[in-house]
Protein backbone atom coordinates (compact mmCIF):
# COMPACT_ATOMS: atom_id res chain seq x y z
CA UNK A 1 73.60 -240.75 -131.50
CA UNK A 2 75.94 -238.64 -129.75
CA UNK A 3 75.80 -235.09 -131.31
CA UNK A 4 76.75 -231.58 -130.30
CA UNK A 5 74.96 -228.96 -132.36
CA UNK A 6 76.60 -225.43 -131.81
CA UNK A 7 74.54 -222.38 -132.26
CA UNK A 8 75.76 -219.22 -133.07
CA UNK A 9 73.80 -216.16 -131.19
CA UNK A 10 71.95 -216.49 -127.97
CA UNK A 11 68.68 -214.47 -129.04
CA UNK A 12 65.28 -216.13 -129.32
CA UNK A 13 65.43 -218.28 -131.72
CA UNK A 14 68.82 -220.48 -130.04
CA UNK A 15 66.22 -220.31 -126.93
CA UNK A 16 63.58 -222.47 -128.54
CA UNK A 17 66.03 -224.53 -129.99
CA UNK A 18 66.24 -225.81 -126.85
CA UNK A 19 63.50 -228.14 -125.59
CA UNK A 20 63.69 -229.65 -129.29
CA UNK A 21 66.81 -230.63 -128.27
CA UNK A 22 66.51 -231.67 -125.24
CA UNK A 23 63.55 -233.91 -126.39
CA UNK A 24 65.92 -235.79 -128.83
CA UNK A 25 68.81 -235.90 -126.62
CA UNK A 26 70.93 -233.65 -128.32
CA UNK A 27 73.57 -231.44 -126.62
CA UNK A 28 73.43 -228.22 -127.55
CA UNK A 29 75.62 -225.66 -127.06
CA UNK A 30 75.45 -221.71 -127.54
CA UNK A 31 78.04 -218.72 -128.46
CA UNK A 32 76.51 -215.64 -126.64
CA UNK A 33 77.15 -212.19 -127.32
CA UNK A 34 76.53 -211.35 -123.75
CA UNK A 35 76.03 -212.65 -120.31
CA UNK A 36 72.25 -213.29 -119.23
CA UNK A 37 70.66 -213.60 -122.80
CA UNK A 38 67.82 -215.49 -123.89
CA UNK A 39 69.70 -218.77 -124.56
CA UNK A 40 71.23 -218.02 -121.59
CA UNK A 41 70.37 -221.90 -120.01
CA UNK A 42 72.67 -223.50 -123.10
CA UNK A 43 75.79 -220.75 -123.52
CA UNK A 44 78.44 -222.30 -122.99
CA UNK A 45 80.82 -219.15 -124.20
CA UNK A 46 80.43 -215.50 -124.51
CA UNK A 47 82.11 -213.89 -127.15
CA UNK A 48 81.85 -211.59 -130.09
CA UNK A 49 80.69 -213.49 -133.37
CA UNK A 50 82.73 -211.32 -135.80
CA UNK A 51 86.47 -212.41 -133.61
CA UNK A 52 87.62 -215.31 -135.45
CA UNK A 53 89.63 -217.16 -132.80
CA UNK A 54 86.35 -216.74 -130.18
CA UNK A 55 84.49 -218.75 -133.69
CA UNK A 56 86.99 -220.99 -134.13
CA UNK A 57 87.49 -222.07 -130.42
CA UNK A 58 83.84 -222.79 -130.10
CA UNK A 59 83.33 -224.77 -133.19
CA UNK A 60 86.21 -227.00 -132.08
CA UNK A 61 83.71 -227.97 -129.78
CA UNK A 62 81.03 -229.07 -131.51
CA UNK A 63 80.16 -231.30 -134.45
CA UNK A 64 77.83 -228.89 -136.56
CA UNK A 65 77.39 -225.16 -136.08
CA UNK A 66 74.67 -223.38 -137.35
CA UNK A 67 73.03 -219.88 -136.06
CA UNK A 68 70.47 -217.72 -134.22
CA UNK A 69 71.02 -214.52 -136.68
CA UNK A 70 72.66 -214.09 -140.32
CA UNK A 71 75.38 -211.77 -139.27
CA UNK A 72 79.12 -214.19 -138.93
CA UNK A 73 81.40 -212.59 -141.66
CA UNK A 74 81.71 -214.60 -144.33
CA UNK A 75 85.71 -214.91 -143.98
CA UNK A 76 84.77 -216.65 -140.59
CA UNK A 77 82.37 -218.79 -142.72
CA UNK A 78 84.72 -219.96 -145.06
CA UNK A 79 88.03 -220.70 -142.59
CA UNK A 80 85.38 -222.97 -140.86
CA UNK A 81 84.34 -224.68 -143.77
CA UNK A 82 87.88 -225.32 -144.78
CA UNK A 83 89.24 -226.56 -141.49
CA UNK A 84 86.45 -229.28 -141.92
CA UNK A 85 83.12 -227.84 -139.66
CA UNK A 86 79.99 -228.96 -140.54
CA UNK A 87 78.11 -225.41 -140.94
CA UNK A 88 74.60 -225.09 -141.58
CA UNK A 89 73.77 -223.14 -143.72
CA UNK A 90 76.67 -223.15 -145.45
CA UNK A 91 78.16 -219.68 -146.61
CA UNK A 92 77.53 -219.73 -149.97
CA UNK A 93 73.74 -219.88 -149.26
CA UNK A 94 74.18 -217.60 -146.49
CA UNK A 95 75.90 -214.82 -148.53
CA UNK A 96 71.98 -214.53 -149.58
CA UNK A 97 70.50 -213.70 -146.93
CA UNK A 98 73.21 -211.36 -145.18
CA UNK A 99 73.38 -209.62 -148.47
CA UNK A 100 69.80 -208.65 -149.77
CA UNK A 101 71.29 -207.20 -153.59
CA UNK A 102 73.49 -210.48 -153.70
CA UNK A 103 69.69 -212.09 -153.38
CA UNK A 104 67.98 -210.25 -155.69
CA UNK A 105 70.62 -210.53 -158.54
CA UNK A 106 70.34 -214.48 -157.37
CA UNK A 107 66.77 -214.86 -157.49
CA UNK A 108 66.61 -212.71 -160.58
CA UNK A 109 69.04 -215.01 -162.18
CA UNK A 110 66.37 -217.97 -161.09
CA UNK A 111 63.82 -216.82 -162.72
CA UNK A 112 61.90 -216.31 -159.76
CA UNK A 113 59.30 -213.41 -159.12
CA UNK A 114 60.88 -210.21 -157.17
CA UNK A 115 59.91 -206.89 -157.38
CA UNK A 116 61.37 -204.28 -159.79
CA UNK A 117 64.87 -203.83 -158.87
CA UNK A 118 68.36 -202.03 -159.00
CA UNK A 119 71.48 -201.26 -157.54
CA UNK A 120 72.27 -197.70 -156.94
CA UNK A 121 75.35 -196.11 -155.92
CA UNK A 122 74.00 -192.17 -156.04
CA UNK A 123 71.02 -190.21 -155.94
CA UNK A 124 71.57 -189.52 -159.83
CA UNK A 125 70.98 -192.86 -160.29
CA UNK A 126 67.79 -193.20 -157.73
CA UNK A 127 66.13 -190.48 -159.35
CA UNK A 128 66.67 -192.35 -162.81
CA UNK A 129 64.74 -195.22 -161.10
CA UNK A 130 62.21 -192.91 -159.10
CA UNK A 131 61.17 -191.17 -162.25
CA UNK A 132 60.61 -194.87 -163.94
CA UNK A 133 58.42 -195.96 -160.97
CA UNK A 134 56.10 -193.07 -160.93
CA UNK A 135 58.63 -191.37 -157.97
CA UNK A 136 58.06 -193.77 -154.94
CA UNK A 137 60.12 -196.60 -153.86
CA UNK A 138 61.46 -198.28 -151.23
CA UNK A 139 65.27 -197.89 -150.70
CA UNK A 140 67.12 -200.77 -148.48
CA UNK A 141 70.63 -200.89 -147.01
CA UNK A 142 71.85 -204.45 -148.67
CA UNK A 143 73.27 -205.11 -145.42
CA UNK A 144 71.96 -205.37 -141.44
CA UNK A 145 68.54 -204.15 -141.86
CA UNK A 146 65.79 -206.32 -140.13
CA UNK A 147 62.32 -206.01 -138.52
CA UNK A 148 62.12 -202.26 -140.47
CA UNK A 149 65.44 -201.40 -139.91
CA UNK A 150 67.40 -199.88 -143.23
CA UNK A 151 64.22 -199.70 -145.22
CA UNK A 152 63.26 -196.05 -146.12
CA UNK A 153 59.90 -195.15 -148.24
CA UNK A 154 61.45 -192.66 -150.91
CA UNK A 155 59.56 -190.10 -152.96
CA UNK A 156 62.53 -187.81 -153.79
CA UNK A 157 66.65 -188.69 -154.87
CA UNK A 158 67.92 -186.85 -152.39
CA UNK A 159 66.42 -188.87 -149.23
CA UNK A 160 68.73 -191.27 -148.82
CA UNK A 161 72.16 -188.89 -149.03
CA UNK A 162 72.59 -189.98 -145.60
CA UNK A 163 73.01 -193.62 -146.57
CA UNK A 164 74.99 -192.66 -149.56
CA UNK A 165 77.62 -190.15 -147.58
CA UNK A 166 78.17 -193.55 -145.05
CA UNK A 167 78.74 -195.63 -148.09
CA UNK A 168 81.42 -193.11 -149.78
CA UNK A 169 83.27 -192.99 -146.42
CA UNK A 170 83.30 -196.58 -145.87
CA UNK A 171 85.34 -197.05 -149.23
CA UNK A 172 84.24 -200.67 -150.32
CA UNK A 173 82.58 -199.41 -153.26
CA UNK A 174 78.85 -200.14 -151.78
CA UNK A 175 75.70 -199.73 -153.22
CA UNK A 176 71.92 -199.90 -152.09
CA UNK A 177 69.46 -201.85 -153.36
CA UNK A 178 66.12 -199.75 -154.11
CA UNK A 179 62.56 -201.39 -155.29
CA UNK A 180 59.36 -200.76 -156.67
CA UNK A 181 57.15 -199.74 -154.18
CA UNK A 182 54.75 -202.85 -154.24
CA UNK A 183 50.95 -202.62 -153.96
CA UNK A 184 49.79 -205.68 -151.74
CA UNK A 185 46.83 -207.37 -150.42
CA UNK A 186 49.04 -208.72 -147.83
CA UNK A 187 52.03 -210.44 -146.43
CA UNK A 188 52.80 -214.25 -146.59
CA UNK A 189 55.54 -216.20 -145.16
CA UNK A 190 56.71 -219.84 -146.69
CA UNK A 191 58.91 -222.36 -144.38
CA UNK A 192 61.01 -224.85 -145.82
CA UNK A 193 63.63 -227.14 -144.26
CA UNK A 194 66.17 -228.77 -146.95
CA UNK A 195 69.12 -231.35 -145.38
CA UNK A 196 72.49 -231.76 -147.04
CA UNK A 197 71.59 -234.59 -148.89
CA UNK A 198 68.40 -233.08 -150.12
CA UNK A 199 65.39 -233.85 -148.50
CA UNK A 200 62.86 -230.82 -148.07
CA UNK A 201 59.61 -230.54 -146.21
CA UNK A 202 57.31 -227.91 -146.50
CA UNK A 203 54.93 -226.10 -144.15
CA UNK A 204 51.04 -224.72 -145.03
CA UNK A 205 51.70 -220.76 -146.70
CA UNK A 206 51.14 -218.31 -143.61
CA UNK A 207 50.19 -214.79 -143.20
CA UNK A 208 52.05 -212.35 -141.39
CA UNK A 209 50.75 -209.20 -139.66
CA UNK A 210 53.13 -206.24 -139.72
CA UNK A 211 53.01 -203.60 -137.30
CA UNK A 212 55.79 -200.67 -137.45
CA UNK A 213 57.76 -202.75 -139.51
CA UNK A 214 57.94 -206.31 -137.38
CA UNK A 215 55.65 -208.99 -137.32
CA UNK A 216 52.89 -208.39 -134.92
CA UNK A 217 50.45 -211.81 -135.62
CA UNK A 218 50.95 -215.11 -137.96
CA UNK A 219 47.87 -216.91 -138.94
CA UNK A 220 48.62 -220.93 -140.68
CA UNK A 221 47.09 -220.80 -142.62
CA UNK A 222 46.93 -217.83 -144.52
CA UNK A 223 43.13 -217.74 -144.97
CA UNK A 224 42.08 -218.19 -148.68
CA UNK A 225 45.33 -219.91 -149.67
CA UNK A 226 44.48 -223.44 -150.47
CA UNK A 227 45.21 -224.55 -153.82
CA UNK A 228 46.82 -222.29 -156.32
CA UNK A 229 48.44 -220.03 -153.95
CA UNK A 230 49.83 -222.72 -151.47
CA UNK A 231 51.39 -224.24 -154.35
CA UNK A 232 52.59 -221.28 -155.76
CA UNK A 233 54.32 -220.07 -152.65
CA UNK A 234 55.69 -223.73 -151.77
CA UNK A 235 57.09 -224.10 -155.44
CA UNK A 236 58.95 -220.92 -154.73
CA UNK A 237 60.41 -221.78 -151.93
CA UNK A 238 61.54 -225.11 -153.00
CA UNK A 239 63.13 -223.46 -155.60
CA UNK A 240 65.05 -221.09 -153.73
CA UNK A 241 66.04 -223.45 -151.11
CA UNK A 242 67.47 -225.71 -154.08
CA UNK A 243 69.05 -222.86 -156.00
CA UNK A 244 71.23 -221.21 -153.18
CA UNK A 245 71.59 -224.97 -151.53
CA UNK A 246 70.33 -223.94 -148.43
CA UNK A 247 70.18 -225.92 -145.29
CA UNK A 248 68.20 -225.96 -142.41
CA UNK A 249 65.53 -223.62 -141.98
CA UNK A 250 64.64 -221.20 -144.78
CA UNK A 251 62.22 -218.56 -144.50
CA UNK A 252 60.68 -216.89 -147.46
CA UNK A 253 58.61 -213.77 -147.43
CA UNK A 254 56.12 -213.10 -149.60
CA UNK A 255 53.75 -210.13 -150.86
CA UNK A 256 50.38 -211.35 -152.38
CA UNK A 257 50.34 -208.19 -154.83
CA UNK A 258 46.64 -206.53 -155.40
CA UNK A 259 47.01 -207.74 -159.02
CA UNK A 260 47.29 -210.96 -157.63
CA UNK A 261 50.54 -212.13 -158.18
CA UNK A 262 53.31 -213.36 -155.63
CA UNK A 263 56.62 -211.82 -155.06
CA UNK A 264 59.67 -212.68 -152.92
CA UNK A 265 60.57 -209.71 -150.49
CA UNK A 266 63.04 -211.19 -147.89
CA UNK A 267 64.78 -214.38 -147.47
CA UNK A 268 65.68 -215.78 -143.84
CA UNK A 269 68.14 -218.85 -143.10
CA UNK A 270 67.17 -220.04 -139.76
CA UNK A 271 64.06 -220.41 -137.60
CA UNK A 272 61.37 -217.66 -138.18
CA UNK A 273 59.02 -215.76 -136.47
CA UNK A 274 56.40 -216.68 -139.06
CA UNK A 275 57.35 -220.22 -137.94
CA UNK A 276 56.54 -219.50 -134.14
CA UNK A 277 53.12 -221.20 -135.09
CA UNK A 278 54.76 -224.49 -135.07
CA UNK A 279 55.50 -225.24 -131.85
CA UNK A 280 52.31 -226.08 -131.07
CA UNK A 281 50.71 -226.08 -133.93
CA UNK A 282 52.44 -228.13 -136.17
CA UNK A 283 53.68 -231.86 -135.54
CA UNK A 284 57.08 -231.08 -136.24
CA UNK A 285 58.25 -227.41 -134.86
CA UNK A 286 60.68 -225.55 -136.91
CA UNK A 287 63.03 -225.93 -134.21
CA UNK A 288 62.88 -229.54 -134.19
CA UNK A 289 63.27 -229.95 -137.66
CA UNK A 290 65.74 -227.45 -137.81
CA UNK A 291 67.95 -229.92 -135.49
CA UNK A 292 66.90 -232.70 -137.66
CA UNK A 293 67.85 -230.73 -140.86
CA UNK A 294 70.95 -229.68 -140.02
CA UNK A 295 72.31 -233.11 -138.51
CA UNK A 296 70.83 -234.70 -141.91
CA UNK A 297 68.27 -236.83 -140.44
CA UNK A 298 65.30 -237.37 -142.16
CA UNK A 299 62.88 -234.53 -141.57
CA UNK A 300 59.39 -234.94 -139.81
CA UNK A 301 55.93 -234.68 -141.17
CA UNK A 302 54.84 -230.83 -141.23
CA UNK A 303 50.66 -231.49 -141.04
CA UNK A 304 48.83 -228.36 -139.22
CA UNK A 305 47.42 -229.85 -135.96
CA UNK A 306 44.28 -227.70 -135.92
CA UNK A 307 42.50 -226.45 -138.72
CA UNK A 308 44.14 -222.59 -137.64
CA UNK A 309 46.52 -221.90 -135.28
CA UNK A 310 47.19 -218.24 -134.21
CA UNK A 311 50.29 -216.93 -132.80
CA UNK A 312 50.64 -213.39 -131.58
CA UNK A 313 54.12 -211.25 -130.45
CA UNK A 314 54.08 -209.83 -127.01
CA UNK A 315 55.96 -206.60 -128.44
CA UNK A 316 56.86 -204.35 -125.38
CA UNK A 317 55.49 -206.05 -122.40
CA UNK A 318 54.63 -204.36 -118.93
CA UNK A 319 55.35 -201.03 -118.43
CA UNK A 320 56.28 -202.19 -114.38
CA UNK A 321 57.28 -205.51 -113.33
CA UNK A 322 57.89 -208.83 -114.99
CA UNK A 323 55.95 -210.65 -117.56
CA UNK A 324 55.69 -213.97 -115.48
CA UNK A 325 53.49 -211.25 -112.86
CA UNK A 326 50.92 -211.49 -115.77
CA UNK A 327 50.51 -215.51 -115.90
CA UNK A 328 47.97 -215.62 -113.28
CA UNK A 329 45.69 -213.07 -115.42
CA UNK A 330 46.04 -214.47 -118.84
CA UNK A 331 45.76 -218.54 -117.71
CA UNK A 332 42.80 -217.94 -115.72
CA UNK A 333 41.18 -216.04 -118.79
CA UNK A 334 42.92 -217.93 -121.58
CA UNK A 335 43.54 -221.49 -120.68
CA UNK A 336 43.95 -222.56 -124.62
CA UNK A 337 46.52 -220.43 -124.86
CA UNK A 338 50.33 -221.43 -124.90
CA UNK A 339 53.12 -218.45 -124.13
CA UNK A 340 56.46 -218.08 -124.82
CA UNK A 341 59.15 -215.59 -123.10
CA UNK A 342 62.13 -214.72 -123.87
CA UNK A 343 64.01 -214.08 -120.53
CA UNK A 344 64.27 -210.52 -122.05
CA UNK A 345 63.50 -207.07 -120.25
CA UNK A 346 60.30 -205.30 -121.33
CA UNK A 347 61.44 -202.05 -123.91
CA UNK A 348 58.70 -200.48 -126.35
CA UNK A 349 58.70 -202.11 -129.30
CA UNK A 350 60.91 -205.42 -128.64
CA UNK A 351 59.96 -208.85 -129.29
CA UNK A 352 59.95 -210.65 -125.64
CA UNK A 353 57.45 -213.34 -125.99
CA UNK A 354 54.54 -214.77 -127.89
CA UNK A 355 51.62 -216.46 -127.38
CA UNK A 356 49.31 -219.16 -129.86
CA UNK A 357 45.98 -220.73 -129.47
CA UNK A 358 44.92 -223.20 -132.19
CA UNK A 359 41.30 -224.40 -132.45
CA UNK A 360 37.83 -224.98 -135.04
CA UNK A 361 37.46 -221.49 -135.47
CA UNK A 362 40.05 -218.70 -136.83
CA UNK A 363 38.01 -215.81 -135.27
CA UNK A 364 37.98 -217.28 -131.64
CA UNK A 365 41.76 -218.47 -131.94
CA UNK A 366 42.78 -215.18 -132.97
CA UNK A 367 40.70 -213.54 -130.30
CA UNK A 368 42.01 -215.28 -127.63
CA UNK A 369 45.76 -214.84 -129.08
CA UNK A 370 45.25 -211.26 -128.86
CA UNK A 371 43.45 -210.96 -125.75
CA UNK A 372 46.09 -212.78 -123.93
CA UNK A 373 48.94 -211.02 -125.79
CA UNK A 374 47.20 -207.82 -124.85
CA UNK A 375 47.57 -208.89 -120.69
CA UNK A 376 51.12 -208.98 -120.88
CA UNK A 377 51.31 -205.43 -122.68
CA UNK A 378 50.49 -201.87 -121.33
């Protein structure tokens, strides 16, 4: 097989795209935003994702392009699609993820199990959903938020004016999406890769670990999940990922509500930091079988191989000096453990590595995940 499979974005996730395809012998290719960026070993072009002819030029290069982030406008989308590129996910699925009240009048329209809902174009109408909720909810921008970005906890109509002023003087008639404010034992995640022609394979229900809004820890599996949970969160996947025809990687996240029911709260199209686990963890990666799922080759088998696997985010990193200055510390204290960096510059708060440990026991995995984790943070 001689494919090239173009990736949009040079973040993170093209990064670890790339030993998966290097193990299969697949040339891959990257559009980067900017010199020097995590996929930096595979760009072969640095350009802005929203210019059409910088798109265009690099998909003439490939034979299927598919992305690192959610954000190519969808009239980029579409011109590709009709010139004849393979892209993965297509548009139409990918309007639901870059538009989160587009996916909650979708899923809605599934039948599937979201929060309390509505769009809202002025505080009038916030405080008409405020004073149905018992006056708290959580207000989102529909577009660009991520990782706790353009998600405000509201107690009063007039919080959000802000957002409402920006929408009036952008002119396109937008509106924000706002939600009940859910009560939850905890977070879940659900991975799913679907292919063209069908095919999906599912991975064990996770549980994610939020800290200031983005994903601190991921433990597969989510402790207390087998049976009727598992198959409630895979059956909800599978039914998204067939009712928006994604393809490729699709990340679901969940809330396990304290009256015990489950509810969709974000949708992802692409490899996941809940899916980090993987790597190592499971026999087929979510990188690999991203590859596989967008080329349309059968997908691989998606068994856990240890009972739990742990994976931590090194959020931050080192106050002074390098990450890599930090090996010597955490393998000679942590020799189970397996890290990842991201050939990004320590800043409070960002995502620049992370690191798993799978074993027998969850407490010891999780232990040593964190320990090590810790090393590389100050």
């Amino acid at each position: 097989m001689n494919t090239t499979v173009g990736v949009i974005g040079g973040g993170q996730l093209a990064r670890m795209m790339i030993p998966a395809a290097v193990n299969l012998g697949i040339d891959i290719r990257v559009l980067a935003e900017n010199e020097g960026m995590s996929a930096d070993l595979a760009a072969v072009q640095v350009g802005d994702y929203r210019d059409r002819d910088v798109v265009l030029a690099f998909a003439d290069t490939v034979d299927v392009v598919t992305f690192d982030h959610e954000h190519v406008p969808q009239e980029i989308l579409r011109e590709l699609v009709a010139r004849g590129v393979a892209v993965h996910p297509g548009p139409d699925a990918l309007l639901y993820a870059q538009d989160k009240l587009l996916m909650r009048q979708r899923l809605t329209e599934l039948g599937l199990p979201v929060p309390d809902w509505s769009r809202v174009e002025n505080a009038a109408e916030l405080g008409v959903f405020l004073a149905a909720h018992n006056n708290r909810a959580v207000v989102k921008t529909a577009r660009g938020g991520y990782d706790g970005k353009g998600v405000r906890l509201v107690t009063h109509e007039h919080e959000v004016d802000d957002w409402f002023a920006a929408l009036a003087e952008d002119g396109n008639d937008g509106a924000l999406l706002v939600e009940e404010l859910v009560e939850f034992r905890r977070e879940l995640a659900q991975l799913v890769a679907r292919r063209p022609s069908g095919q999906i394979a599912v991975w064990p229900v996770v549980e994610t670990v939020q800290q200031g809004g983005v994903c601190a820890e991921v433990i597969a599996p989510a402790p207390s999940s087998a049976g009727r949970l598992a198959q409630a969160a895979a059956d909800i996947a599978v039914r998204i990922a067939e009712g928006i025809g994604a393809t490729g990687m699709l990340a679901v996240e969940l809330f396990e509500t304290t009256d015990e029911r489950i509810l969709v709260n974000e949708l992802a199209m692409r490899p996941h930091n809940s899916g980090h686990w993987s790597i190592e963890g499971s026999t087929t990666s979510q990188f690999e079988q991203h590859l596989r799922a967008v080329l349309d080759l059968p997908l691989g088998a998606t068994d856990a191989r240890d009972p739990w696997t742990v994976m931590v985010n090194i959020l931050g990193g080192p106050a002074e000096g390098s990450l890599s200055a930090r090996y010597p510390a955490v393998f000679e204290a942590y020799p189970a453990a397996k890290v990842h960096t991201y050939g990004k510059d320590p800043r409070p708060g960002r995502k620049v590595g992370h690191v798993t440990v799978g074993g027998d026991d969850l407490d010891l995995a999780a232990y040593q995940a964190r320990a090590a984790a810790a090393i590389f943070q100050d």
